[in-house]
Protein backbone atom coordinates (compact mmCIF):
# COMPACT_ATOMS: atom_id res chain seq x y z
CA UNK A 1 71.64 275.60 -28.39
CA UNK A 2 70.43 276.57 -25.18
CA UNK A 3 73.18 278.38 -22.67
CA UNK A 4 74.68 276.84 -19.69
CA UNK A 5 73.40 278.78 -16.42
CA UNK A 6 75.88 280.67 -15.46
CA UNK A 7 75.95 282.08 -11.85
CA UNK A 8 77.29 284.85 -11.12
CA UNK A 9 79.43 286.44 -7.82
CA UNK A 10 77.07 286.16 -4.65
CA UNK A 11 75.48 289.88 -3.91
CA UNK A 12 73.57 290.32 -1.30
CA UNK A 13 69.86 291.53 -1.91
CA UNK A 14 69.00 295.24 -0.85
CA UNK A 15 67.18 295.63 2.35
CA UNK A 16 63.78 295.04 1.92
CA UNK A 17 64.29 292.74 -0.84
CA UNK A 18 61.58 290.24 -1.00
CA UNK A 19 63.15 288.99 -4.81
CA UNK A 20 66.17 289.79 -6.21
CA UNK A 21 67.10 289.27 -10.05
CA UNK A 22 70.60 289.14 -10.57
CA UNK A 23 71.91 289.15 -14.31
CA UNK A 24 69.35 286.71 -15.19
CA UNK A 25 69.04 285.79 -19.22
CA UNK A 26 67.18 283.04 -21.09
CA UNK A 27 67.98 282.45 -24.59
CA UNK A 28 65.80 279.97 -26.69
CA UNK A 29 67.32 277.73 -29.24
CA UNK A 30 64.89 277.60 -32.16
CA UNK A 31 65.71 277.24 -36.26
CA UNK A 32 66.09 280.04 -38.23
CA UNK A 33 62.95 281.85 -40.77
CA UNK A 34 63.53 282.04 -44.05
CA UNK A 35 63.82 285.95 -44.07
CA UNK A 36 66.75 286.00 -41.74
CA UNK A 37 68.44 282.93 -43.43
CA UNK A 38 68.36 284.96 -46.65
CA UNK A 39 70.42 288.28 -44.33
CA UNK A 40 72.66 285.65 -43.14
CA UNK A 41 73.74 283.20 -45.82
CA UNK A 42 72.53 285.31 -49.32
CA UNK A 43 75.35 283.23 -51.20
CA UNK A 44 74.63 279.81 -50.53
CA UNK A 45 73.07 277.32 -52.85
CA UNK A 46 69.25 277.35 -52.74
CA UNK A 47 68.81 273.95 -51.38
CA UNK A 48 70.93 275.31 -48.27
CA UNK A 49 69.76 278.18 -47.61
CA UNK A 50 65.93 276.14 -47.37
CA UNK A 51 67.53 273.75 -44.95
CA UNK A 52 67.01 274.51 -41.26
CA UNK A 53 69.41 276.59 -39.66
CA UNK A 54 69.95 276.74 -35.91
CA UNK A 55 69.52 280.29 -33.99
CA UNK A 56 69.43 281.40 -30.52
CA UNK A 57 66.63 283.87 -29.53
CA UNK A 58 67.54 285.95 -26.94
CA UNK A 59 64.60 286.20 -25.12
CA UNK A 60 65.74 287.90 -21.70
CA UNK A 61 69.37 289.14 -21.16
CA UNK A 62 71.70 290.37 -18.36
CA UNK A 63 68.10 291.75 -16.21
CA UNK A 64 68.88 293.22 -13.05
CA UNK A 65 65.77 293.11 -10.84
CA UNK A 66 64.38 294.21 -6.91
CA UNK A 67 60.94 293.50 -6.02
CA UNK A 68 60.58 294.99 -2.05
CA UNK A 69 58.05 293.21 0.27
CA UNK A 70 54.76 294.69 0.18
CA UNK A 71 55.17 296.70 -3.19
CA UNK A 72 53.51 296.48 -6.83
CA UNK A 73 56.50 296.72 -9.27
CA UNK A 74 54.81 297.22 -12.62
CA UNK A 75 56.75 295.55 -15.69
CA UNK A 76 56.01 297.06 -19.47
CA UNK A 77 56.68 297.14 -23.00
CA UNK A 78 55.54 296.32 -26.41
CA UNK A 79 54.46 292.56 -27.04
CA UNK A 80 57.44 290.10 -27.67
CA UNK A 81 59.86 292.33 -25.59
CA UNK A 82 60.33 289.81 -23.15
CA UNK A 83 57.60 290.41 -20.10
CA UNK A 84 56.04 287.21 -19.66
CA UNK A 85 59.23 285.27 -20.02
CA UNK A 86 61.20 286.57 -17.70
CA UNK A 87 57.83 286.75 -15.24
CA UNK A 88 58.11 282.55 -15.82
CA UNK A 89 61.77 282.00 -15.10
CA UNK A 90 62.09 284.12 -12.12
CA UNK A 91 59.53 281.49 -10.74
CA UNK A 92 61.52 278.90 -12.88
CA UNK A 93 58.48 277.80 -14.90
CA UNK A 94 61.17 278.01 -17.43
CA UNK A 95 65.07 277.73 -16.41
CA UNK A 96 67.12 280.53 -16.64
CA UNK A 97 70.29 280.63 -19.20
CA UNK A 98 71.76 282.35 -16.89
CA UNK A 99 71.92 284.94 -14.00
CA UNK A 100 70.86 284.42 -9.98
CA UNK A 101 67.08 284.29 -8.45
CA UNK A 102 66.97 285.21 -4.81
CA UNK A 103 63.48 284.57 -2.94
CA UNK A 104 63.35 285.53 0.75
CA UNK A 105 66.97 284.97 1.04
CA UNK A 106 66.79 281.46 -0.84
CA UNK A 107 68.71 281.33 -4.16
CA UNK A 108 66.36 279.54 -6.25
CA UNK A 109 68.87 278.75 -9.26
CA UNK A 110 70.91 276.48 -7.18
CA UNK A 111 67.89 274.45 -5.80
CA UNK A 112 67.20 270.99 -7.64
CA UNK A 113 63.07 270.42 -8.34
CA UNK A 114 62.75 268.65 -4.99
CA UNK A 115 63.62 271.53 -3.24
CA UNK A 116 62.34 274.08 -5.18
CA UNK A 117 58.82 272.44 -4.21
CA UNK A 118 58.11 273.95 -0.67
CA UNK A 119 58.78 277.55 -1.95
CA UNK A 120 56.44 277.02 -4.77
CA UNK A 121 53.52 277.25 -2.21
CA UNK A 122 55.03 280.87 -1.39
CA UNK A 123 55.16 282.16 -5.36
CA UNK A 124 52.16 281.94 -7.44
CA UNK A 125 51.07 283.23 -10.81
CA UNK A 126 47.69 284.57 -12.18
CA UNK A 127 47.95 284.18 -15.93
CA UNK A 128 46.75 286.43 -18.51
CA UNK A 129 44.06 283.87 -20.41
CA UNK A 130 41.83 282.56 -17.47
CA UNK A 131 40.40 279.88 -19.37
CA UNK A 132 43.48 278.40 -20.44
CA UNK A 133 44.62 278.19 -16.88
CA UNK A 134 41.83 276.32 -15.69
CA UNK A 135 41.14 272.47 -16.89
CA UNK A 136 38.07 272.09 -18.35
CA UNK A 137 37.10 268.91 -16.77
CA UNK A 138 37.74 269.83 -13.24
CA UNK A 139 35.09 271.52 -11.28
CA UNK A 140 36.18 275.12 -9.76
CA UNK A 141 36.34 273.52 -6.40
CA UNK A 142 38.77 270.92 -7.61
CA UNK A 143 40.74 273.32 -9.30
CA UNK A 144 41.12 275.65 -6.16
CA UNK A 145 42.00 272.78 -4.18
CA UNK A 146 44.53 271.28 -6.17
CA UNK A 147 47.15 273.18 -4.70
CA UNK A 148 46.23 272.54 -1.20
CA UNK A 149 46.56 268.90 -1.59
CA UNK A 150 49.65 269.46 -3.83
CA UNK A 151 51.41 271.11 -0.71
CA UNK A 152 49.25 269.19 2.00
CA UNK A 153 47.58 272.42 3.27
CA UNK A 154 44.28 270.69 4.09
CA UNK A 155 44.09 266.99 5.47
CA UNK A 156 40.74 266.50 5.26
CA UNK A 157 38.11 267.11 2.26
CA UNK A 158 36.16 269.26 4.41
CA UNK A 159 39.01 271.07 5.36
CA UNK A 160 39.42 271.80 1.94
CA UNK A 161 35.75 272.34 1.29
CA UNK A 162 35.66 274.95 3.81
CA UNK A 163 38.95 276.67 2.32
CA UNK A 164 37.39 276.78 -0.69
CA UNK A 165 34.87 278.44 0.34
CA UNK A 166 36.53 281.46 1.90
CA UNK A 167 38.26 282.09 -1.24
CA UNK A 168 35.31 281.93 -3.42
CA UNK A 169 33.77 284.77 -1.05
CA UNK A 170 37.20 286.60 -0.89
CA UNK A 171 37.14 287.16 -4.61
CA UNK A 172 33.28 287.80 -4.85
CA UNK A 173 31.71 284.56 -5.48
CA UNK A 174 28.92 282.51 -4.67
CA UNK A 175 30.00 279.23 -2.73
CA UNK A 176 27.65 277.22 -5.35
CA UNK A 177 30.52 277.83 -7.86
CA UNK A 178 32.85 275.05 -6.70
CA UNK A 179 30.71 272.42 -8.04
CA UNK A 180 30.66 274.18 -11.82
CA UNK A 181 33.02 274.03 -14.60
CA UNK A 182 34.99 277.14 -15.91
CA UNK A 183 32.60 277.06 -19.06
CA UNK A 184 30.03 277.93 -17.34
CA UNK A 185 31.61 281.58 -16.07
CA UNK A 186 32.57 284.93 -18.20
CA UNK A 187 35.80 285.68 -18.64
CA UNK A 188 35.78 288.08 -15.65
CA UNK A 189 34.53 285.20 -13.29
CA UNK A 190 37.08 282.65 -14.83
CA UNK A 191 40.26 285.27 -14.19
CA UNK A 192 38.75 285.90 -10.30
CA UNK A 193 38.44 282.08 -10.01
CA UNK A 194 42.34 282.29 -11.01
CA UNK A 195 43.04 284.91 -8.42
CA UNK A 196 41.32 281.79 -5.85
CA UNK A 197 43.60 279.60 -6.94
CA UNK A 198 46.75 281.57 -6.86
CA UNK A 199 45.45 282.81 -3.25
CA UNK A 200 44.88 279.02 -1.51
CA UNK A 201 48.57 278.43 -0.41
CA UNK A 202 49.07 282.10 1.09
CA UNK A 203 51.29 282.92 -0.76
CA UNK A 204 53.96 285.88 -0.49
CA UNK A 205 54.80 286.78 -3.81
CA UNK A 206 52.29 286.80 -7.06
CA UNK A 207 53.05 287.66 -10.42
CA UNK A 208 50.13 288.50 -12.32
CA UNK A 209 50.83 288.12 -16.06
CA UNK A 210 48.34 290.96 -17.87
CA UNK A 211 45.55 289.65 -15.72
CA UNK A 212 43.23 292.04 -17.18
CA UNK A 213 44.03 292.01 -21.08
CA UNK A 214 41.49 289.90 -21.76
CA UNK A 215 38.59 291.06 -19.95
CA UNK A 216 36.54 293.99 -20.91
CA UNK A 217 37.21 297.79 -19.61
CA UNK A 218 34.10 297.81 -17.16
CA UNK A 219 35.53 294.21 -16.01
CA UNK A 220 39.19 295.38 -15.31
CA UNK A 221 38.73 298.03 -12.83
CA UNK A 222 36.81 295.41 -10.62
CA UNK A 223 39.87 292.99 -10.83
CA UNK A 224 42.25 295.68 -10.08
CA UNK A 225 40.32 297.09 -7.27
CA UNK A 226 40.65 293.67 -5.90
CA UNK A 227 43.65 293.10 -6.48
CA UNK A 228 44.74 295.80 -4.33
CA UNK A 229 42.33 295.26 -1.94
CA UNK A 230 43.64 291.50 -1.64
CA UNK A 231 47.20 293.32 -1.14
CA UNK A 232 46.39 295.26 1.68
CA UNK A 233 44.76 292.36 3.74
CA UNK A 234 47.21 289.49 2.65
CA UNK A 235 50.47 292.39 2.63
CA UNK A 236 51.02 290.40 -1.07
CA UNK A 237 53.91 291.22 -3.18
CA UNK A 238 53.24 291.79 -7.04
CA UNK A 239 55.40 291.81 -10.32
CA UNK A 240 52.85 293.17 -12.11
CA UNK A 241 53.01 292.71 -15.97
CA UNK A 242 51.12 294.54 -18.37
CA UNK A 243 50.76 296.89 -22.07
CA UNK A 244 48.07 299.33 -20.44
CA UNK A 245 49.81 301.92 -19.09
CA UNK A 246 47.53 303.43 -17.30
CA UNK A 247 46.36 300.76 -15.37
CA UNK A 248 50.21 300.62 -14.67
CA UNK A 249 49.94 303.53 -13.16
CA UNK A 250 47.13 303.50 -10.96
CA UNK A 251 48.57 300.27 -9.17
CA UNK A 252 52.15 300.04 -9.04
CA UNK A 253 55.04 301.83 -6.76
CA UNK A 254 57.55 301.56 -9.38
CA UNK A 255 57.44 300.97 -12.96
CA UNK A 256 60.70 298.57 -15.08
CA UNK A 257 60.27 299.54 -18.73
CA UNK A 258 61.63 296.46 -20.88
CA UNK A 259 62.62 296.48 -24.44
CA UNK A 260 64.10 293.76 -26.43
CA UNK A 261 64.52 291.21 -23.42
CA UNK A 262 67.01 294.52 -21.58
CA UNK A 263 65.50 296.96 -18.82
CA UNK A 264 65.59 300.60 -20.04
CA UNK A 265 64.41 302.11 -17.44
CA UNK A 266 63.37 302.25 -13.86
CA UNK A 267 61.66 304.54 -11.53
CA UNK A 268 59.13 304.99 -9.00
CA UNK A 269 55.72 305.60 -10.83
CA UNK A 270 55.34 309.49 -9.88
CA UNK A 271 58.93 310.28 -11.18
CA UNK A 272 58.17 307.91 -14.57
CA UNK A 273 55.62 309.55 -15.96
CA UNK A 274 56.48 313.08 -14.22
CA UNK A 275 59.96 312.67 -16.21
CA UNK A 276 60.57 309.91 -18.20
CA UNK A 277 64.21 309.53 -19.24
CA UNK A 278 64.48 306.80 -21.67
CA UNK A 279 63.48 307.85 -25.11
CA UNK A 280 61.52 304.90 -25.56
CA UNK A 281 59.68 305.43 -22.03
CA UNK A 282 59.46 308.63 -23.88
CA UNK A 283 57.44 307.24 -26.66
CA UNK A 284 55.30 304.88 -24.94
CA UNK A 285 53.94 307.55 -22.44
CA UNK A 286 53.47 310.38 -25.38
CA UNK A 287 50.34 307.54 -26.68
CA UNK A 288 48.88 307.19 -23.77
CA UNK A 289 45.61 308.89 -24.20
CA UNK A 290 44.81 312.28 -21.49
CA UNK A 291 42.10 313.64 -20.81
CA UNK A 292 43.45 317.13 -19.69
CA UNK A 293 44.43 318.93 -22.70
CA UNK A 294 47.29 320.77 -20.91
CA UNK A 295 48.56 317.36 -19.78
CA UNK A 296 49.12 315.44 -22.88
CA UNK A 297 52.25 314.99 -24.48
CA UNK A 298 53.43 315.17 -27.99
CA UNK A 299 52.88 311.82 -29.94
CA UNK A 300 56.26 310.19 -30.14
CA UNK A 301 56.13 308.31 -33.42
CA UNK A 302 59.18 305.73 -33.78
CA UNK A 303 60.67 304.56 -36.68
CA UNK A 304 60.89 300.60 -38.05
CA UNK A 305 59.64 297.87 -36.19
CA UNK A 306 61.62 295.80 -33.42
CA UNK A 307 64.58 294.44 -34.03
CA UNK A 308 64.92 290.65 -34.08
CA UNK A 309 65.95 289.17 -30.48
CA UNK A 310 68.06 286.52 -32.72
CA UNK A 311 70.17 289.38 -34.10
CA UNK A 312 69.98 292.23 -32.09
CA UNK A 313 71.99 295.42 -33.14
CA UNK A 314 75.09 296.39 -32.14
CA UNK A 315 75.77 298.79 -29.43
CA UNK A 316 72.22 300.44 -28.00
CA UNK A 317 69.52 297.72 -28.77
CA UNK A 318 67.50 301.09 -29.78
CA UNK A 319 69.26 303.05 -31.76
CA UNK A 320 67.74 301.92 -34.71
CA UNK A 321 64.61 303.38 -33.68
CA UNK A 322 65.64 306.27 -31.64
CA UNK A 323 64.02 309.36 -32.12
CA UNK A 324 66.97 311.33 -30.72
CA UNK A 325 68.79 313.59 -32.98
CA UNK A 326 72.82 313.82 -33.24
CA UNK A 327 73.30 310.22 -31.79
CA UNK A 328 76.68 309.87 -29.60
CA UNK A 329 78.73 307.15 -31.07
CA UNK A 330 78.52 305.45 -28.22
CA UNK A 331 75.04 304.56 -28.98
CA UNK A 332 75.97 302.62 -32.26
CA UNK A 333 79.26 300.75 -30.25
CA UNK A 334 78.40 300.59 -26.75
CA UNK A 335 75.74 298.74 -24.58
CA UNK A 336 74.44 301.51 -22.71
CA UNK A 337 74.32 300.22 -18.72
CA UNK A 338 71.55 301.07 -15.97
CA UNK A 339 72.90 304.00 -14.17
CA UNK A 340 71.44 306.36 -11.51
CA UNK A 341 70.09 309.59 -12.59
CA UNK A 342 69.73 312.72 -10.63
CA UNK A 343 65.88 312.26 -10.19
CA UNK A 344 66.85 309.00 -8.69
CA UNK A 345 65.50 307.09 -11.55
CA UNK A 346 67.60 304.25 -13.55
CA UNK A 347 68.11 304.38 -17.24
CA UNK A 348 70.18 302.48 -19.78
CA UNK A 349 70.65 305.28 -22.17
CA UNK A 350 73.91 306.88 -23.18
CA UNK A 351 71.60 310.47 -23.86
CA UNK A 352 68.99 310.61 -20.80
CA UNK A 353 69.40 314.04 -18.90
């Protein structure tokens, strides 16, 4: 059963705030596998325990969130922890269960569809498979201009032409391309033709959904490069999400570390992987590979595999796979809170320093 939204107490955003994420969950309701049926219910009849029983998956819960104007907040973690979903409902591609979205000072929770729709223009998303994004049967020109005539940016088809064709050159490509279909383009072509898209309404804020998975090495560090490149000119704002770490790195000004739908940990990028203070930030820096033998870090291995988001586990939602020895008990009982460290980083860990 999917949550009510739930808004909590009006908070101003900090200065310089271009979104703010205030306590912002979303739960799925979906039916139950067999596996965890069996954990739940091992004494009912057979015939019961094969029927279909409801769950909640707790996709994204209670995040707390500041993206400043100009800046490239990085967002990581292991697949299924909760990235890409909570990416979607902060533009509510996907409604939040719960929690407040603030966009230039406009609470986007409270806003019905119809007026949602202006802002839209102002938040765009590059997703992580190009082709997927793009219909098949338009041509690239179509596709770019789609959301000019969406938000009636262009009255005129050569208006639009025109457009087109400054954003085909802005993300290095060859005017002839609007009249082709995505089929005919590699995958790093396709994702830049993305980039055009998410680029035609001007928009302020982007969230870029690992744009670069996908595409091969030699291929990424051309769409980073202009990604930043399309930053400096267009003073853009990016969430961006992503596994590769060192990518993460090279672009962003701070760095959220999510795990199990919660954030762990955040920090500007120097003092993150100066100091990380999160045992699992711990982990997930210790295999990134270095090149500088005196630089590299002892492989972190961690125990188990990820706990379920339909039953998560009491107290620290990592405990179960922290490497730390001699445990608090407060780690097995309590939900361990962001709090401000003395390095000025924020962790949600009952041991850091």
């Amino acid at each position: 059963m999917t949550l009510a939204p739930e808004v909590p107490e009006a908070e101003p955003p900090a200065p310089g705030a271009l979104v703010s994420v205030r306590g912002v969950s979303k739960h799925f309701s979906t039916k139950l596998p067999w596996p965890e049926r069996a954990k739940v219910a091992p004494h009912v009849r057979l015939w019961r325990a094969f029927s279909r029983m409801p769950a909640t998956v707790q996709a994204v819960t209670e995040v707390d969130l500041e993206i400043r104007r100009g800046e490239t907040l990085g967002l990581v973690g292991e697949s299924g922890c909760g990235k890409s979903t909570l990416g979607r409902t902060i533009l509510r591609l996907v409604e939040p269960s719960a929690g407040r979205i603030v966009f230039d000072n406009a609470e986007l929770t409270r806003m019905s569809p119809r007026e949602l729709r202006p802002l839209r223009r102002h938040m765009q998303m590059i997703f992580q498979d190009p082709y997927a994004s793009l219909n098949p049967r338009m041509t690239v020109g179509a596709a770019i201009a789609e959301p000019l005539v969406i938000h009636g940016l262009a009255a005129t088809a050569r208006e639009r032409a025109q457009r087109v064709a400054e954003l085909l050159a802005k993300v290095g490509l060859r005017e002839d391309a609007a009249r082709r279909y995505p089929h005919e383009f590699s995958g790093g072509q396709r994702q830049r033709i993305g980039i055009a898209r998410a680029l035609a309404c001007r928009p302020q804020f982007i969230i870029c959904d690992e744009p670069i998975s996908a595409l091969d090495v030699s291929i990424q560090a051309q769409i980073v490069n202009l990604l930043e490149d399309l930053q400096d000119e267009g003073q853009l704002t990016y969430l961006f999400i992503s596994h590769d770490l060192k990518i993460v790195q090279h672009i962003c000004d701070r760095v959220a570390v999510m795990y199990l739908g919660r954030i762990v940990e955040l920090a500007e990028v120097k003092t993150l992987y100066r100091t990380p203070n999160h045992p699992y930030t711990q982990a997930l820096l210790s295999a990134v590979p270095r090149i500088d033998p005196k630089s590299r870090r002892d492989r972190i291995l961690l125990a188990g595999d990820v706990p379920s988001p339909i039953d998560p586990p009491p107290g620290c939602p990592f405990h179960p796979r922290c490497p730390v020895k001699d445990k608090p008990p407060a780690c097995f009982r309590e939900l361990p809170r962001l709090r401000v460290l003395r390095n000025g980083a924020r962790a949600a860990c009952h041991v850091a320093e």
